[in-house]
Protein backbone atom coordinates (compact mmCIF):
# COMPACT_ATOMS: atom_id res chain seq x y z
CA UNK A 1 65.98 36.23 172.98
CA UNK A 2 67.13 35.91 176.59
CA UNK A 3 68.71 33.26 179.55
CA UNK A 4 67.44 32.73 182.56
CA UNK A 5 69.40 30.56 185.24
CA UNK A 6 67.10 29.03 188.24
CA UNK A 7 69.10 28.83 190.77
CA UNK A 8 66.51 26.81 192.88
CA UNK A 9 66.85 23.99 190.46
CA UNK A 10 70.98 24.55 189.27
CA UNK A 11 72.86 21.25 190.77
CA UNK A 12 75.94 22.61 189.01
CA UNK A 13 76.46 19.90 186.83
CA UNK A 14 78.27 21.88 184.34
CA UNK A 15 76.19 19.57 181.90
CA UNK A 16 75.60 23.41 179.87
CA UNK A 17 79.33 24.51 179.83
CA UNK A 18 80.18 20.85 178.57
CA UNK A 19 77.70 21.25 175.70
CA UNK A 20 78.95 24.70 175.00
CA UNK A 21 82.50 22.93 174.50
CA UNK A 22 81.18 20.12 172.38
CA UNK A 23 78.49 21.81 169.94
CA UNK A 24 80.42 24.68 168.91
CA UNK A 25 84.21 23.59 169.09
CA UNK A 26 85.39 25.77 171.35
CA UNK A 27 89.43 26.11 172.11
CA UNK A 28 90.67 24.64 174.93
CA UNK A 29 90.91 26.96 177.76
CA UNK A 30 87.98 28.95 176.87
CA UNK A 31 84.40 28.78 178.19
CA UNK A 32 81.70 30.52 176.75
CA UNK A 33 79.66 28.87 179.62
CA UNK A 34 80.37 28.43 182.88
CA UNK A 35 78.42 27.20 186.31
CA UNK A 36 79.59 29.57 189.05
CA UNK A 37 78.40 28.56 192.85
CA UNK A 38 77.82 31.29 195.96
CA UNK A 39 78.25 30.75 199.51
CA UNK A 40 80.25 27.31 198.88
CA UNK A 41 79.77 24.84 201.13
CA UNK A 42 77.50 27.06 203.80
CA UNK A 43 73.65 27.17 203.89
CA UNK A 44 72.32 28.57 201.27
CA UNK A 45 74.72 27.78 198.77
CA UNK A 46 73.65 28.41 195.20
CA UNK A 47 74.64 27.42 191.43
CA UNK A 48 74.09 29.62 188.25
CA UNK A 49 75.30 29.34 185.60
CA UNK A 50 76.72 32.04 183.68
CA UNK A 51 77.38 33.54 179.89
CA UNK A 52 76.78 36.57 178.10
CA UNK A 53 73.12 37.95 179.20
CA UNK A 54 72.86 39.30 175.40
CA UNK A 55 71.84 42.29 177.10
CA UNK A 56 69.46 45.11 175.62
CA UNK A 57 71.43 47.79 176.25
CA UNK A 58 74.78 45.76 176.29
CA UNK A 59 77.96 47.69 177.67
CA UNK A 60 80.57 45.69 175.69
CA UNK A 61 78.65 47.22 172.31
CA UNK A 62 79.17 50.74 173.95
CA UNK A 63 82.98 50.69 174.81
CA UNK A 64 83.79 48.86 171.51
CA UNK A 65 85.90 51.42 169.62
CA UNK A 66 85.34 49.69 166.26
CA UNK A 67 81.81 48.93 166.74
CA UNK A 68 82.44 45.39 166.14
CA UNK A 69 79.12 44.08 168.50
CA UNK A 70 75.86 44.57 167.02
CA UNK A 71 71.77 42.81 167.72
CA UNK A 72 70.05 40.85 165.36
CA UNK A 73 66.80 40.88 164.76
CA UNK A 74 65.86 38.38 167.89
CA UNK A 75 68.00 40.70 169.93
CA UNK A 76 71.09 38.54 169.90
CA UNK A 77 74.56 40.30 170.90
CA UNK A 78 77.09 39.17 168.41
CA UNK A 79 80.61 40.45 167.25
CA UNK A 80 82.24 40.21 164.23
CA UNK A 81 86.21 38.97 164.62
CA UNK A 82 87.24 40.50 161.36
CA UNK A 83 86.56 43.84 162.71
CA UNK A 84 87.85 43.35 166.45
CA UNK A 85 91.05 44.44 167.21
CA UNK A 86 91.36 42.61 170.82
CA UNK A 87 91.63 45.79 172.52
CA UNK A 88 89.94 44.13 175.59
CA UNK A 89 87.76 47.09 176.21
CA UNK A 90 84.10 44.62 176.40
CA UNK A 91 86.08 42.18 178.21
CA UNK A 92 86.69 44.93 181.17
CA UNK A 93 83.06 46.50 180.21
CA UNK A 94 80.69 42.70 181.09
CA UNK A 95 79.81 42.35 183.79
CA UNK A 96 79.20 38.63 183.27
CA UNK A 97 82.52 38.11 182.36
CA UNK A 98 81.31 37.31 178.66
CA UNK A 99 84.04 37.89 176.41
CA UNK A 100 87.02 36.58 176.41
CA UNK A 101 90.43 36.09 174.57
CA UNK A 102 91.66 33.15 173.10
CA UNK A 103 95.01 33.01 174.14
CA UNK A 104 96.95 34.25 177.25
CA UNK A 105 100.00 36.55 176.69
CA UNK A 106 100.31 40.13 176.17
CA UNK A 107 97.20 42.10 174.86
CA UNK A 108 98.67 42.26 171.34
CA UNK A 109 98.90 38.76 171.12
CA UNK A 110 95.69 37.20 172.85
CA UNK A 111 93.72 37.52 169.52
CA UNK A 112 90.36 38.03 168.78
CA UNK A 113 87.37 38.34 171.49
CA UNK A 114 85.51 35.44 171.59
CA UNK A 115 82.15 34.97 173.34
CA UNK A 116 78.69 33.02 173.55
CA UNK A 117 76.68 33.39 170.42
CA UNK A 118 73.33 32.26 171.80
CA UNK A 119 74.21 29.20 169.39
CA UNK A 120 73.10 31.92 166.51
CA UNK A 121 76.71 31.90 164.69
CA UNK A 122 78.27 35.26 163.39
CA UNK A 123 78.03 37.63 160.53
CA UNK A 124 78.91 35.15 157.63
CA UNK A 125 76.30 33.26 155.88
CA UNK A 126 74.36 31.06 157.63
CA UNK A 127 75.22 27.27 158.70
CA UNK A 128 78.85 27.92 156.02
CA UNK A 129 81.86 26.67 157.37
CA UNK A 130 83.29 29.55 157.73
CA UNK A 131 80.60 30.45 160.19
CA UNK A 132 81.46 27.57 162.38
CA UNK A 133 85.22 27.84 162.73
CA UNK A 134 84.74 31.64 164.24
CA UNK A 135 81.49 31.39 165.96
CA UNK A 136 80.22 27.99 166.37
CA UNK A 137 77.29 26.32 164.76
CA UNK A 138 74.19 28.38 164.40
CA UNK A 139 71.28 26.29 165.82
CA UNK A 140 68.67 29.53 165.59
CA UNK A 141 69.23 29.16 162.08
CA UNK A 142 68.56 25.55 162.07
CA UNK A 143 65.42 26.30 164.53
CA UNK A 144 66.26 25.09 167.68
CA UNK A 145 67.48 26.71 170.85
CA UNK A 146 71.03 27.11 172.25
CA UNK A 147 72.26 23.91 173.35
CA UNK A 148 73.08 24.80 177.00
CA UNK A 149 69.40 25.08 177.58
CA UNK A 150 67.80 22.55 175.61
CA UNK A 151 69.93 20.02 177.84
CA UNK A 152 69.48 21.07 180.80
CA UNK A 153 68.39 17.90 183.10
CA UNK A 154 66.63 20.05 185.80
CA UNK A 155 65.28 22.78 182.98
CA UNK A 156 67.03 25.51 185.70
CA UNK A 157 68.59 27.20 182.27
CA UNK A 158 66.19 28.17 179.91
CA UNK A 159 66.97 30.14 176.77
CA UNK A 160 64.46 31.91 174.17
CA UNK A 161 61.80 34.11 174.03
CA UNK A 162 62.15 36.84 176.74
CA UNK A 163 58.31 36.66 177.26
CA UNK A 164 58.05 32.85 176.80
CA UNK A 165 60.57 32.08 179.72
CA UNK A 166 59.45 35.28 181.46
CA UNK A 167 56.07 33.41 182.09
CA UNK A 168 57.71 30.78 182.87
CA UNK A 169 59.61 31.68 185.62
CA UNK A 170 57.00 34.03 186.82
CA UNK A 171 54.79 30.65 187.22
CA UNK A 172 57.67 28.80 189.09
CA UNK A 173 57.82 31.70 191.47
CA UNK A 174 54.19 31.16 192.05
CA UNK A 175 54.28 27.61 192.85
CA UNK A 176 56.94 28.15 195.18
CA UNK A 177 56.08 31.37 197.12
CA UNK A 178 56.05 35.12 196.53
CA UNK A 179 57.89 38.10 197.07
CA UNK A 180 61.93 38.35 196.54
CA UNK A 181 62.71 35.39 199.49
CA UNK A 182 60.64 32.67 197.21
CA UNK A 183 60.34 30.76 200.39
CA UNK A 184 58.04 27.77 198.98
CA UNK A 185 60.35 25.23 198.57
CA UNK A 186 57.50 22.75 200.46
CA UNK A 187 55.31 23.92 198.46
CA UNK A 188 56.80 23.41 195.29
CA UNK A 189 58.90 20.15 195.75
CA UNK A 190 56.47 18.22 198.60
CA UNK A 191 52.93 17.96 197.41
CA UNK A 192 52.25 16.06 200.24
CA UNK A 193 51.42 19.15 202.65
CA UNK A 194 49.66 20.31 199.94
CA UNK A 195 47.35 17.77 198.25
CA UNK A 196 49.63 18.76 195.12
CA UNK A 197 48.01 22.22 194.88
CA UNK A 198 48.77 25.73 195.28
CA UNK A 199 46.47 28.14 197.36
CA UNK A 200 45.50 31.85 196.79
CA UNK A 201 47.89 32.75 193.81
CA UNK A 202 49.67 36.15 193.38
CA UNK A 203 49.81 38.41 196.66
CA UNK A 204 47.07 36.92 198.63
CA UNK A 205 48.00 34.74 201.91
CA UNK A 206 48.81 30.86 201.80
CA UNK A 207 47.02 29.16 203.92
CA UNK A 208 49.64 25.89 202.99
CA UNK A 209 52.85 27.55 203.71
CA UNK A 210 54.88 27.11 206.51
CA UNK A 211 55.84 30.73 208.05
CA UNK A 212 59.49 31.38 207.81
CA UNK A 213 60.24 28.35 206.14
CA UNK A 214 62.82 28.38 203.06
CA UNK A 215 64.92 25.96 200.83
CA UNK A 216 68.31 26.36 202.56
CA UNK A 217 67.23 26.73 206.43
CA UNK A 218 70.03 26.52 208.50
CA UNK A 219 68.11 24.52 211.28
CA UNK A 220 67.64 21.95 208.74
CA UNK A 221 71.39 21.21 208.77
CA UNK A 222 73.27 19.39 211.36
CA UNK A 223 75.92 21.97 213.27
């Protein structure tokens, strides 16, 4: 189970961090979600938003000296607070930023890590109470998907299956173009130029795009 953040279709919203807050109670002060944007305010600006990757090889399950972190069975990273000591060593170790502590202060007094769950809960049983006031509720168990994703308005985050949203990201970069600059924004978003079709597929030439054209072109902006 993976995220992936579009970042062609992120408005930054924050619509994911807010449902983060709401669905799983989390403190004030804490976000287990967050919508970070790049180049602010200059052409090519960019949203994405941001929580832990629930990495395969994660580095915050390497570092921990208690061994608190472990994958379930979808590949989930969780933790387990009643063996973390808040030593801070995964919060250093992310490099999303993932985990965090609960209150600010000195490092013996910030408390337990806390993190995203991929809405999957913690170690206790499933859907208890006890489950929700350290982790949040567990929607896997309930089967749906993490929250963030399923309300997405512009489906940029998507959440599940690391095949399933593989695919579909590999078919959005088709739509829009190919290679690393994705520049088929035309292509993609005005159908117009191109009867609502895409031409030649994979690495062939496009005989519908427009050569050096991209989403964020500076000569589309007034100077």
């Amino acid at each position: 189970m993976k995220f992936i953040c579009d970042t062609e279709r992120c408005i930054d919203c924050n619509g994911c961090a807010t449902a983060c807050k709401n669905e799983n109670e989390v403190p004030w002060g804490m976000h287990r979600r967050r919508v970070v944007t790049v180049n602010d305010g200059v052409p090519g600006e960019a949203a994405i938003s941001v929580a832990c990757m629930h990495c395969t090889d994660a580095p915050c399950m390497a570092v921990c000296p208690v061994d608190c972190f472990y994958h379930t069975a979808d590949g989930i990273v969780l933790h387990s607070k009643d063996l973390c000591i808040g030593c801070g060593y995964c919060y250093y170790a992310c490099p999303f930023g993932a985990p965090q502590f609960p209150n600010p202060g000195a490092f013996n007094h910030r408390g337990k890590m806390d993190k995203c769950t991929f809405c999957s809960g913690g170690p206790e049983p499933d859907n208890s109470e006890a489950e929700f006031l350290k982790y949040g509720r567990n929607r896997i168990a309930e089967g749906k998907l993490p929250v963030c994703a399923e309300q997405c308005g512009t489906k940029a985050l998507l959440g599940g299956d690391a095949s399933i949203i593989a695919d579909i990201y590999r078919q959005r970069v088709e739509t829009r173009g190919y290679g690393p600059e994705l520049w088929g924004w035309d292509i993609a978003y005005e159908t117009r130029r191109n009867n609502g079709k895409v031409e030649n597929k994979g690495d062939g030439p496009r005989r519908n795009q427009v050569p050096n054209d991209f989403q964020n072109n500076p000569r589309k902006f007034p100077t």
